[in-house]
PDB file of N, CA and C in Angstrom:
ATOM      1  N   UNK A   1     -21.495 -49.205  15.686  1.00  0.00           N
ATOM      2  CA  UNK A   1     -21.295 -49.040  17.107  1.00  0.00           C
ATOM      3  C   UNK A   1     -19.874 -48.522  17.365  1.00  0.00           C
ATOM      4  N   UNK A   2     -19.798 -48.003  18.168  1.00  0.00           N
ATOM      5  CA  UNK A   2     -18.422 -47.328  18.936  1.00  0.00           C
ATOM      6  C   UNK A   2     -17.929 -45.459  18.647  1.00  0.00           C
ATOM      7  N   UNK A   3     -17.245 -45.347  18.610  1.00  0.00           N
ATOM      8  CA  UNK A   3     -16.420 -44.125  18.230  1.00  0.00           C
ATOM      9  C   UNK A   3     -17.686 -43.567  17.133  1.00  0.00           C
ATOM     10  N   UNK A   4     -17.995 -42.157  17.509  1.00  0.00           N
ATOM     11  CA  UNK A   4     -18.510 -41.415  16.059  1.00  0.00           C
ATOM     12  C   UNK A   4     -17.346 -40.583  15.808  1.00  0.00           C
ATOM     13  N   UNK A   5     -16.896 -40.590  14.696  1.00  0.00           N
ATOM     14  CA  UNK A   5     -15.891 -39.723  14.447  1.00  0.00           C
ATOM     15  C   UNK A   5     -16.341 -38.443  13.715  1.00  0.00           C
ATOM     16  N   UNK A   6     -16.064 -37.071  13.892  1.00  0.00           N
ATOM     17  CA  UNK A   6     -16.658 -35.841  12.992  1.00  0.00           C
ATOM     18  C   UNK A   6     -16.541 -35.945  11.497  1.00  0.00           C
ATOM     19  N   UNK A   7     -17.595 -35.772  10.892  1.00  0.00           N
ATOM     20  CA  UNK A   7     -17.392 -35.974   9.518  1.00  0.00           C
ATOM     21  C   UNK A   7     -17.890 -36.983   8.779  1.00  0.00           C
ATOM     22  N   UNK A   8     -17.783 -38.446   9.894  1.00  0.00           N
ATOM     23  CA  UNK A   8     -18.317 -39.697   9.236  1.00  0.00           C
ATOM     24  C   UNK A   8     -19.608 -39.170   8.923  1.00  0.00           C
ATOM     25  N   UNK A   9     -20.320 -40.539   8.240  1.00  0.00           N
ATOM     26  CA  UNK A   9     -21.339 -40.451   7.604  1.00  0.00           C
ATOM     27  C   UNK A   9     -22.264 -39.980   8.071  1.00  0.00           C
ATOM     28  N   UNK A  10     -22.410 -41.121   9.404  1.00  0.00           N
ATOM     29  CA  UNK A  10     -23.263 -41.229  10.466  1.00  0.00           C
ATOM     30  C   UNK A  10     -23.763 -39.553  11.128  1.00  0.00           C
ATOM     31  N   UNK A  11     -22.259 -38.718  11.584  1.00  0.00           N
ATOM     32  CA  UNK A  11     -22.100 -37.756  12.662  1.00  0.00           C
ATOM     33  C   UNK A  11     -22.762 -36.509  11.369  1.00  0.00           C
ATOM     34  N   UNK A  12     -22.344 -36.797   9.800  1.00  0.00           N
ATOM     35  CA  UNK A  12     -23.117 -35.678   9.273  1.00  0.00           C
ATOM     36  C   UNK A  12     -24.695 -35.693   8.873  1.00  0.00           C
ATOM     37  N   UNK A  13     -25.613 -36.853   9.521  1.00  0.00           N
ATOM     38  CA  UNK A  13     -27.001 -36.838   9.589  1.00  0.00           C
ATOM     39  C   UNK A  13     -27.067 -36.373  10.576  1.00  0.00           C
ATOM     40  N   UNK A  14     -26.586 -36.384  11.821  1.00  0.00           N
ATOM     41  CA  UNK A  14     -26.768 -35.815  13.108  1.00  0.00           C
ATOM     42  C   UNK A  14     -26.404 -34.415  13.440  1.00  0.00           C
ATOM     43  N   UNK A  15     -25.189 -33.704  12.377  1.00  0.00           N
ATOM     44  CA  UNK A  15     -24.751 -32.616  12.531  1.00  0.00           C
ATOM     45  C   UNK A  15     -23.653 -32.816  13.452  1.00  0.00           C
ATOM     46  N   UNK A  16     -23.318 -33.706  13.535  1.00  0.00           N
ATOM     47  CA  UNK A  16     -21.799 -33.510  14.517  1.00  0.00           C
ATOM     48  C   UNK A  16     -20.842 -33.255  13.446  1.00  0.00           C
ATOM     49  N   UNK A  17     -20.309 -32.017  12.713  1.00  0.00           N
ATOM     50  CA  UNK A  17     -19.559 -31.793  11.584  1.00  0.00           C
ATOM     51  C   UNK A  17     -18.373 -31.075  12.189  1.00  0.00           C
ATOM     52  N   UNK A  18     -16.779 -30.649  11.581  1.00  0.00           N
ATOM     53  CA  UNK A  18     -15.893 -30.195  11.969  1.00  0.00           C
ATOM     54  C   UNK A  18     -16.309 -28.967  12.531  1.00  0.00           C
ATOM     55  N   UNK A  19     -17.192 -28.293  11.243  1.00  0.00           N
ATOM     56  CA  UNK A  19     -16.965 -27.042  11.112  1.00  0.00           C
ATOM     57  C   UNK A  19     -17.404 -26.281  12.308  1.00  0.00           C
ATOM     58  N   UNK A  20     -18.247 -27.134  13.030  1.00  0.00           N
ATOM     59  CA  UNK A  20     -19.293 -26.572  14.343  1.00  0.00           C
ATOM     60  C   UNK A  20     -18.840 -27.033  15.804  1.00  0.00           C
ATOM     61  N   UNK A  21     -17.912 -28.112  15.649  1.00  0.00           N
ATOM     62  CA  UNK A  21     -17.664 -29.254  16.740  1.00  0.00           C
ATOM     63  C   UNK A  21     -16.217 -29.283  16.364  1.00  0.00           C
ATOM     64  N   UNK A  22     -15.263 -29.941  17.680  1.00  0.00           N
ATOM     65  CA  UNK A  22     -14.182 -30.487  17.959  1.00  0.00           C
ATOM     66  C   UNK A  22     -14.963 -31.793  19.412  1.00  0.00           C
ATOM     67  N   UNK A  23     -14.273 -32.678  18.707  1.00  0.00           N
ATOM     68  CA  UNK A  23     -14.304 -33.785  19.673  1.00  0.00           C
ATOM     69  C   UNK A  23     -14.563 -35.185  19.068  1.00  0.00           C
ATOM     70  N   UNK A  24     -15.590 -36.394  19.784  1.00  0.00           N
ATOM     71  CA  UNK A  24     -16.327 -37.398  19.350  1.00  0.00           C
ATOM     72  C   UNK A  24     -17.013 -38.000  20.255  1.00  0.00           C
ATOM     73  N   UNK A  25     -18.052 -38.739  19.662  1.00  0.00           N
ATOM     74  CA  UNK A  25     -19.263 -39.065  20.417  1.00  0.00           C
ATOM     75  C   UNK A  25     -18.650 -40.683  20.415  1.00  0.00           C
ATOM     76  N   UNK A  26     -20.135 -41.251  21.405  1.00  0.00           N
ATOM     77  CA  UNK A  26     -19.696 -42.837  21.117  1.00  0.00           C
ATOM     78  C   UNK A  26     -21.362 -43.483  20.887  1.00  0.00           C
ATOM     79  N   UNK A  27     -21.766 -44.073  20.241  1.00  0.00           N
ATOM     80  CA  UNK A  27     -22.844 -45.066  20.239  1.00  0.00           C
ATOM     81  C   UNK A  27     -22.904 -46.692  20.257  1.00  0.00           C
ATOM     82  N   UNK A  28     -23.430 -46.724  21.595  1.00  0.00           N
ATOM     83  CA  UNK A  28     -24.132 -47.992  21.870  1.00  0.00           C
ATOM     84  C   UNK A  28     -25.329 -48.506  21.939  1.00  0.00           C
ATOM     85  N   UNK A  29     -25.828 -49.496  20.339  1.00  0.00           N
ATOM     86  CA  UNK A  29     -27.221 -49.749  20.625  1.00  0.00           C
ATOM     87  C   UNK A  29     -28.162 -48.478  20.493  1.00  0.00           C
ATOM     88  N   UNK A  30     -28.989 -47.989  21.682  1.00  0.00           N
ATOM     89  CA  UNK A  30     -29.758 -47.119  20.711  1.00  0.00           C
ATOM     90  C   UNK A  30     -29.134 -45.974  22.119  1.00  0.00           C
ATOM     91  N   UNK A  31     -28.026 -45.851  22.271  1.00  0.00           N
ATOM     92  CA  UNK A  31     -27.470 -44.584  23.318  1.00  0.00           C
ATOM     93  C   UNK A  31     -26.353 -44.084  22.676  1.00  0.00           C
ATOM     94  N   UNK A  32     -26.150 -42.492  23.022  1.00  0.00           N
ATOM     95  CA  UNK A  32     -25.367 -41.831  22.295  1.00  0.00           C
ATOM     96  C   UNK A  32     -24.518 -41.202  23.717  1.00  0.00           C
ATOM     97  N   UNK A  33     -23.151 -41.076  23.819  1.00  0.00           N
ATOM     98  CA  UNK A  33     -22.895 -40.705  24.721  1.00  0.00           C
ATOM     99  C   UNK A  33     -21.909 -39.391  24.616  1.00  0.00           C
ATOM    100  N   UNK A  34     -22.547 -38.562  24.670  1.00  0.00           N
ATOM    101  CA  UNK A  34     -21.398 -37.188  24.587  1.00  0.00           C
ATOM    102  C   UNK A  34     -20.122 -36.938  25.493  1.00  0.00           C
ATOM    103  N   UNK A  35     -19.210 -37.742  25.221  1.00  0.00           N
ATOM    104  CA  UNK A  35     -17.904 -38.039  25.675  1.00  0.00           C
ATOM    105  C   UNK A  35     -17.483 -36.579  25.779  1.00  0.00           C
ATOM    106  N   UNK A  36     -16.905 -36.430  25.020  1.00  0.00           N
ATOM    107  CA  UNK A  36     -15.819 -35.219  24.269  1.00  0.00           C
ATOM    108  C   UNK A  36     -15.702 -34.523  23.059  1.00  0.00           C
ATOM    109  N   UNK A  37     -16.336 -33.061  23.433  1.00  0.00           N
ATOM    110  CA  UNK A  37     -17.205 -32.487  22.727  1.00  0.00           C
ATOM    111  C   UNK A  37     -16.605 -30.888  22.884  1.00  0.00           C
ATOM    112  N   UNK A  38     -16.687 -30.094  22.060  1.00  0.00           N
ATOM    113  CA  UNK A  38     -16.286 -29.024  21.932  1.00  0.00           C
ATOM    114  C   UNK A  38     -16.973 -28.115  20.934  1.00  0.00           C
ATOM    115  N   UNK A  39     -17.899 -26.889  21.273  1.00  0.00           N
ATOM    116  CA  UNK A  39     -18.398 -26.007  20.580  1.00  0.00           C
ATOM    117  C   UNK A  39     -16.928 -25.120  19.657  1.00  0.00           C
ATOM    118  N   UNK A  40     -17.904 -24.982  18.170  1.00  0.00           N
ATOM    119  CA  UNK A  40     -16.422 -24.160  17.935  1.00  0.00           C
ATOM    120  C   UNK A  40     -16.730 -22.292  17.983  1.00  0.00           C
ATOM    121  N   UNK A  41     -18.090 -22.251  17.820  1.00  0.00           N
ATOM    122  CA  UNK A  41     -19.539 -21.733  17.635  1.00  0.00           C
ATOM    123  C   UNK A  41     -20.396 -21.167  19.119  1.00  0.00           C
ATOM    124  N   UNK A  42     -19.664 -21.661  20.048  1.00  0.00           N
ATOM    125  CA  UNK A  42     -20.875 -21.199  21.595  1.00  0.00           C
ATOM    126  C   UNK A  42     -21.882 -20.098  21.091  1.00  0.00           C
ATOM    127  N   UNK A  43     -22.991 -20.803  21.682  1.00  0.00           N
ATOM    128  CA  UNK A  43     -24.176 -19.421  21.651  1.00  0.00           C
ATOM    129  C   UNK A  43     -24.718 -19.708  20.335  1.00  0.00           C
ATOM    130  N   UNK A  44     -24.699 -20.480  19.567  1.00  0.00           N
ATOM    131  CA  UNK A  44     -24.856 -20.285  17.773  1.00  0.00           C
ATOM    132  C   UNK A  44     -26.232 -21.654  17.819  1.00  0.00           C
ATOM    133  N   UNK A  45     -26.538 -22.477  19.167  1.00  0.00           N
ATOM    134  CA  UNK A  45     -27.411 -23.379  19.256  1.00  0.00           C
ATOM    135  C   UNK A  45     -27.161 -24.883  18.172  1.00  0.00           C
ATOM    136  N   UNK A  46     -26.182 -24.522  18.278  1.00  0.00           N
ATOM    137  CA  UNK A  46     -25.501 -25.920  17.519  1.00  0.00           C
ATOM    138  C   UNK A  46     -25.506 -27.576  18.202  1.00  0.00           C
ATOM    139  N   UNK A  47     -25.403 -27.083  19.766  1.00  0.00           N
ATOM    140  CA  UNK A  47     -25.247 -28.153  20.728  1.00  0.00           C
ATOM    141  C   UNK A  47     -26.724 -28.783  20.241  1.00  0.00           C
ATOM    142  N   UNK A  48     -27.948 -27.628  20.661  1.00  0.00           N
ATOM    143  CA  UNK A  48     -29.570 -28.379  20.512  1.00  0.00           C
ATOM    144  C   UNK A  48     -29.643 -28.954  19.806  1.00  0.00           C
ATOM    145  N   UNK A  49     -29.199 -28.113  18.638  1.00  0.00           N
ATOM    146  CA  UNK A  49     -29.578 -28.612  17.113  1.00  0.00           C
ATOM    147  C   UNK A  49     -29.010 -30.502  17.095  1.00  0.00           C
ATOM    148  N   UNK A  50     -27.651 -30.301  17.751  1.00  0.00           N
ATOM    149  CA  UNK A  50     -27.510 -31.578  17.883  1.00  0.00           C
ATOM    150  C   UNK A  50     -27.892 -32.711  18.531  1.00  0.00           C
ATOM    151  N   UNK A  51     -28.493 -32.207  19.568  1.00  0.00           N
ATOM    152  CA  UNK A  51     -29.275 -32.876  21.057  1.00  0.00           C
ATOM    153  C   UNK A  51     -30.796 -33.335  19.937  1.00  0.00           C
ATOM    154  N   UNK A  52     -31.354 -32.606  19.369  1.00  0.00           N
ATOM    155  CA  UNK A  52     -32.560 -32.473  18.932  1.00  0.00           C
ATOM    156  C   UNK A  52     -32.350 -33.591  17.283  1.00  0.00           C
ATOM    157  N   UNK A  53     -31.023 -33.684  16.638  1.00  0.00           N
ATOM    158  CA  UNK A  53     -31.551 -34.862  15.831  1.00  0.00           C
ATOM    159  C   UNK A  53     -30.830 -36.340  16.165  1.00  0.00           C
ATOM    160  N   UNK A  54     -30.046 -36.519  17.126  1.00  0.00           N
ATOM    161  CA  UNK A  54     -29.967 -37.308  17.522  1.00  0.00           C
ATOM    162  C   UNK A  54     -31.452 -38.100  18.389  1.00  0.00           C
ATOM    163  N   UNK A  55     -31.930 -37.265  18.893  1.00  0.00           N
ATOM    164  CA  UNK A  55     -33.202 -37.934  19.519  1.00  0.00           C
ATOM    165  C   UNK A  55     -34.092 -38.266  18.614  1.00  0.00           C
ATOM    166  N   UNK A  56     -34.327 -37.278  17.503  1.00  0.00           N
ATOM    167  CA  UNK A  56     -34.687 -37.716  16.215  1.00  0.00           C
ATOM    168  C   UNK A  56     -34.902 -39.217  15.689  1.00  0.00           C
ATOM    169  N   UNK A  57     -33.220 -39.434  15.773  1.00  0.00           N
ATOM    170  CA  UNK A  57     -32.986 -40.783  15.255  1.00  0.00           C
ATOM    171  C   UNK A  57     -33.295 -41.764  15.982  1.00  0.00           C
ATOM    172  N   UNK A  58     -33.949 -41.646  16.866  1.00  0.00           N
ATOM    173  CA  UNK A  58     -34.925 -42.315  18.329  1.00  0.00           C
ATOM    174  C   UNK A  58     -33.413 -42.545  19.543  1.00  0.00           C
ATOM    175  N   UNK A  59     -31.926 -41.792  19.610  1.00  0.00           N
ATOM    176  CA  UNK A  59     -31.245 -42.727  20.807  1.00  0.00           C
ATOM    177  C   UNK A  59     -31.420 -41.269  21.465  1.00  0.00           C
ATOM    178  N   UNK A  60     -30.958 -42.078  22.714  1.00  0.00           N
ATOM    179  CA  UNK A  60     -30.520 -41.789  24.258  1.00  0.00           C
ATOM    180  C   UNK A  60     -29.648 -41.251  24.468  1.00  0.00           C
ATOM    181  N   UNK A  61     -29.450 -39.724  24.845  1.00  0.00           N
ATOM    182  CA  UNK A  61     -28.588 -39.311  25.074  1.00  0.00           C
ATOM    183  C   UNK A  61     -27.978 -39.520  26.449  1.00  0.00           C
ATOM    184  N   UNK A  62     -26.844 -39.461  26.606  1.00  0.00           N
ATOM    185  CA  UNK A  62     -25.751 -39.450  28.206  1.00  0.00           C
ATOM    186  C   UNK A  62     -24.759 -38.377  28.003  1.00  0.00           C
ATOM    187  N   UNK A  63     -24.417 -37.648  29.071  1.00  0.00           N
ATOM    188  CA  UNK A  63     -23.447 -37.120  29.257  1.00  0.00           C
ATOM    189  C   UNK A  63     -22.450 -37.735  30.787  1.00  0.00           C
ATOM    190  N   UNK A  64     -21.630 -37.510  30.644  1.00  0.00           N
ATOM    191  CA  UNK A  64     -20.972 -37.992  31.313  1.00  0.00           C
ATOM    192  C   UNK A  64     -19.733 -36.409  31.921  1.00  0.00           C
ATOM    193  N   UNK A  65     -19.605 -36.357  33.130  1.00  0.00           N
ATOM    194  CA  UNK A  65     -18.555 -35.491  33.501  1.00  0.00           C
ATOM    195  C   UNK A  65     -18.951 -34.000  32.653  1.00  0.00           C
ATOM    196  N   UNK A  66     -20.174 -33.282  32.162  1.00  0.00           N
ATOM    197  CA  UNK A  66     -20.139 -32.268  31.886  1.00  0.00           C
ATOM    198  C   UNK A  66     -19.141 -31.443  32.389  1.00  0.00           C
ATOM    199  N   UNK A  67     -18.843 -30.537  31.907  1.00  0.00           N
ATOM    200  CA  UNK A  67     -18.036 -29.119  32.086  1.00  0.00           C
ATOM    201  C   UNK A  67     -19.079 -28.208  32.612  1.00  0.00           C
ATOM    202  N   UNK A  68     -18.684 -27.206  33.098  1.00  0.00           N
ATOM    203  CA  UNK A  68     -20.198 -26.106  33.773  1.00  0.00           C
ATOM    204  C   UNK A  68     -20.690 -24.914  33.152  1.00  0.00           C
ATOM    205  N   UNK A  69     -20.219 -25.353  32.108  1.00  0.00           N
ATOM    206  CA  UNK A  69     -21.111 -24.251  31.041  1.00  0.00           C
ATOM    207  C   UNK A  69     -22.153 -25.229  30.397  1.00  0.00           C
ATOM    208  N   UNK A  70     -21.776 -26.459  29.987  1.00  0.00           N
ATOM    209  CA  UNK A  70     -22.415 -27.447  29.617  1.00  0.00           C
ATOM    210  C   UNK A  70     -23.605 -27.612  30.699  1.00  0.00           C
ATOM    211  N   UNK A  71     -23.209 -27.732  31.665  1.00  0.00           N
ATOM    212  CA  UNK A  71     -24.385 -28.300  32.849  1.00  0.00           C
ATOM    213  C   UNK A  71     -25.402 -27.660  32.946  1.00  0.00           C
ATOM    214  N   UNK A  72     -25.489 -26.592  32.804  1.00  0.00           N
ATOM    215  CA  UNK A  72     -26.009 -25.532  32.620  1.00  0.00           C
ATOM    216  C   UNK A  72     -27.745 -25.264  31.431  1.00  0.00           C
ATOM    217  N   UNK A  73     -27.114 -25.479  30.202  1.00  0.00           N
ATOM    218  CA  UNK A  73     -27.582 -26.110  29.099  1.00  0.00           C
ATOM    219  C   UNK A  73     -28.048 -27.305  29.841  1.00  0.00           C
ATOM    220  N   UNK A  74     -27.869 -28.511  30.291  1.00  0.00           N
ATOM    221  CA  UNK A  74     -28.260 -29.593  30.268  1.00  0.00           C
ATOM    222  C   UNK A  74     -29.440 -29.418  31.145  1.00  0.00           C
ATOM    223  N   UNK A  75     -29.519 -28.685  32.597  1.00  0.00           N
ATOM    224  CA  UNK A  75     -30.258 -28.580  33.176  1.00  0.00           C
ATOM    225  C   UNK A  75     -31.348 -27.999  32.643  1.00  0.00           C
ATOM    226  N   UNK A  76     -31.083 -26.750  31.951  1.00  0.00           N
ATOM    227  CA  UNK A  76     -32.205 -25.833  31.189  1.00  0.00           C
ATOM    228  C   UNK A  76     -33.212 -27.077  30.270  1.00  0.00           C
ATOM    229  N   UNK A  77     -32.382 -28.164  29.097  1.00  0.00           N
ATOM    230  CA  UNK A  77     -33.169 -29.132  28.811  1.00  0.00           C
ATOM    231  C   UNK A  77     -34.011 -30.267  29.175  1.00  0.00           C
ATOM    232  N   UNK A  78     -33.784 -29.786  30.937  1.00  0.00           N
ATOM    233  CA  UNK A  78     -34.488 -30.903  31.657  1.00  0.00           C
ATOM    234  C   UNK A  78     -33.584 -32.745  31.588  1.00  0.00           C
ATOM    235  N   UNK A  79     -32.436 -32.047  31.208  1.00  0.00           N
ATOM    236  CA  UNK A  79     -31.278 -33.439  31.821  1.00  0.00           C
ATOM    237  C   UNK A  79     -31.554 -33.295  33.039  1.00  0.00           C
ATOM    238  N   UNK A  80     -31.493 -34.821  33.556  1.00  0.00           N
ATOM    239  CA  UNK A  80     -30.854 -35.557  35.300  1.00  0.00           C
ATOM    240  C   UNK A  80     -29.587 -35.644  35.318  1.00  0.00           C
ATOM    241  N   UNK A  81     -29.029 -35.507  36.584  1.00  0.00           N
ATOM    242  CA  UNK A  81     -27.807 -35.670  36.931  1.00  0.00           C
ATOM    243  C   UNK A  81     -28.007 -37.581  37.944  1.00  0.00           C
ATOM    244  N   UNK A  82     -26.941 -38.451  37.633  1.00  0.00           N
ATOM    245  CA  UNK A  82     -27.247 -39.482  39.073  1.00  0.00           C
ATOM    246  C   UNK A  82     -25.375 -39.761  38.399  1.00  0.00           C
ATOM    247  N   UNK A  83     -25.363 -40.381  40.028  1.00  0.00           N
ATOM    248  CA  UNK A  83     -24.041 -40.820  39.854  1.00  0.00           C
ATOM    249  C   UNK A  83     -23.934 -42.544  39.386  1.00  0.00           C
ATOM    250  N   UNK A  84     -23.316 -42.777  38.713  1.00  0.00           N
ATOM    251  CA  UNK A  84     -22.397 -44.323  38.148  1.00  0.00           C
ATOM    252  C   UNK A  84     -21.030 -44.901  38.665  1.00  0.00           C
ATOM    253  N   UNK A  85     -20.809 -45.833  39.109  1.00  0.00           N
ATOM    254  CA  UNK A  85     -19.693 -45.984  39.544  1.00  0.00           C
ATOM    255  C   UNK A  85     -18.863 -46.586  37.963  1.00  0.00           C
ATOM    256  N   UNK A  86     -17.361 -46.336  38.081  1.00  0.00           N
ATOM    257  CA  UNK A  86     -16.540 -46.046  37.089  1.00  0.00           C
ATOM    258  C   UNK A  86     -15.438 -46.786  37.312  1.00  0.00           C
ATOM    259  N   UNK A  87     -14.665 -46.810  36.473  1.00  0.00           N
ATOM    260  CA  UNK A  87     -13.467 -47.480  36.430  1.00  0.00           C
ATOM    261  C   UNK A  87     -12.476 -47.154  37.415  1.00  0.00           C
ATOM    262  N   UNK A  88     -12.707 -45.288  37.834  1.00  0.00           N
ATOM    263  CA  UNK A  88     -11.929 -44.618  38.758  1.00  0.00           C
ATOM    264  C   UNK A  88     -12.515 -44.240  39.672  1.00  0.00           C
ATOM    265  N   UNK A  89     -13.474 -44.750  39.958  1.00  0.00           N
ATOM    266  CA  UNK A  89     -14.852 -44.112  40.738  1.00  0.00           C
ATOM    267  C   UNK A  89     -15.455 -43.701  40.221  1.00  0.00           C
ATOM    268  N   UNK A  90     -16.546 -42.807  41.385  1.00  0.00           N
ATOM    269  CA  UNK A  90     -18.042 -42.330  40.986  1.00  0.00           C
ATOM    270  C   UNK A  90     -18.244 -41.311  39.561  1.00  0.00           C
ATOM    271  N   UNK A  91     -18.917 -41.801  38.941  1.00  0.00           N
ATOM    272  CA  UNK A  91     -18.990 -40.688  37.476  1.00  0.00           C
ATOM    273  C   UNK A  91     -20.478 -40.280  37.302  1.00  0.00           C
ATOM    274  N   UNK A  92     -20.292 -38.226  36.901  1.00  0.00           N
ATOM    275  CA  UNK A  92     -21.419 -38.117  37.549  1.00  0.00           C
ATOM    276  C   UNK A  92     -22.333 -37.770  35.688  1.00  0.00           C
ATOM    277  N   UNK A  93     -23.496 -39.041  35.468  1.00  0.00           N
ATOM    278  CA  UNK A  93     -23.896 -39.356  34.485  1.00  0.00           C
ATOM    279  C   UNK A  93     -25.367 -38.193  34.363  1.00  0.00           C
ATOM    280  N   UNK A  94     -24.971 -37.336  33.199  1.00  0.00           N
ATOM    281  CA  UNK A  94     -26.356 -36.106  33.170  1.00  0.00           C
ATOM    282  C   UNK A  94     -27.238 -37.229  31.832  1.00  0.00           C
ATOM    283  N   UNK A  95     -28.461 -37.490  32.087  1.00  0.00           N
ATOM    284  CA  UNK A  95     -29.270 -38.160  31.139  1.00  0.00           C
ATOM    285  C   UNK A  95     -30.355 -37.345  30.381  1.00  0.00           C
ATOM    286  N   UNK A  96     -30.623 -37.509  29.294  1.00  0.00           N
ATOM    287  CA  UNK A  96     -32.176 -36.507  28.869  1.00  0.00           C
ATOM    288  C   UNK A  96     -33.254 -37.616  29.306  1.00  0.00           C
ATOM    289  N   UNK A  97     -34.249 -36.631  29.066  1.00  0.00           N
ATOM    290  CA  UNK A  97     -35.487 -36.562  29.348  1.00  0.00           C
ATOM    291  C   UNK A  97     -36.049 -38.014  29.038  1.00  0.00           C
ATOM    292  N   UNK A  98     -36.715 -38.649  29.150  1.00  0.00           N
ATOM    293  CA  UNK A  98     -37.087 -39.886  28.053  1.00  0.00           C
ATOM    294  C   UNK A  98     -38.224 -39.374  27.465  1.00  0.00           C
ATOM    295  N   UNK A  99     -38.378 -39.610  26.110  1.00  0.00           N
ATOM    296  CA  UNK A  99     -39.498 -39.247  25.168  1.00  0.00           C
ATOM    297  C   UNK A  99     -40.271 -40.606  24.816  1.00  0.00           C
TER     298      UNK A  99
END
C-alpha cells in the first residue's frame, strides 16, 4: 500500500516504468490513484496500456485534478468526472468505468 514508485516491482507488472513515465501512482486496497504522472512518449498509447493492466489486476482507477490533455483521454475512456471535498477544497475526482 501507498506510494508506487517507477521501477518497483509492483509498477513493472503494470508498466508504470521510467522509460515511458515520469511521476508516481498511489495504491489503496484495491484503488489505484493516478496522482502524478507524466507521458515521456505522448501519442505512443502507453497511458491505456497502463489504464488497461492495472484494471487487469482487478483495481480502481481515480484520477484526481487531471491536466486537459489528460481529460480528454479520460473522457474518450468513458471516465466520470464528480467533485470530493479536500483538504483545500473541492477536488475534481475523474473515475473509470466499473467493470
Amino acid at each position: 500500500m501507498g506510494m508506487i514508485k517507477l521501477d518497483s516491482s509492483f509498477a513493472k507488472k503494470i508498466g508504470f516504468t521510467s522509460d515511458k513515465f515520469e511521476g508516481y501512482l498511489w495504491r489503496d486496497e484495491k484503488v489505484i490513484t493516478i496522482s502524478v504522472i507524466i507521458s515521456l512518449q505522448e501519442g505512443q498509447g502507453h497511458l491505456r496500456e497502463l489504464i488497461e493492466r492495472i484494471e487487469e489486476k482487478g483495481y480502481h482507477i481515480l484520477v484526481p485534478t487531471p491536466m486537459p490533455a489528460m481529460m480528454i483521454l479520460l473522457k474518450r475512456w468513458g471516465f466520470t468526472s464528480r467533485f470530493q471535498d479536500g483538504m483545500f477544497g473541492p477536488v475534481n475526482i475523474w473515475e473509470a468505468p466499473k467493470k
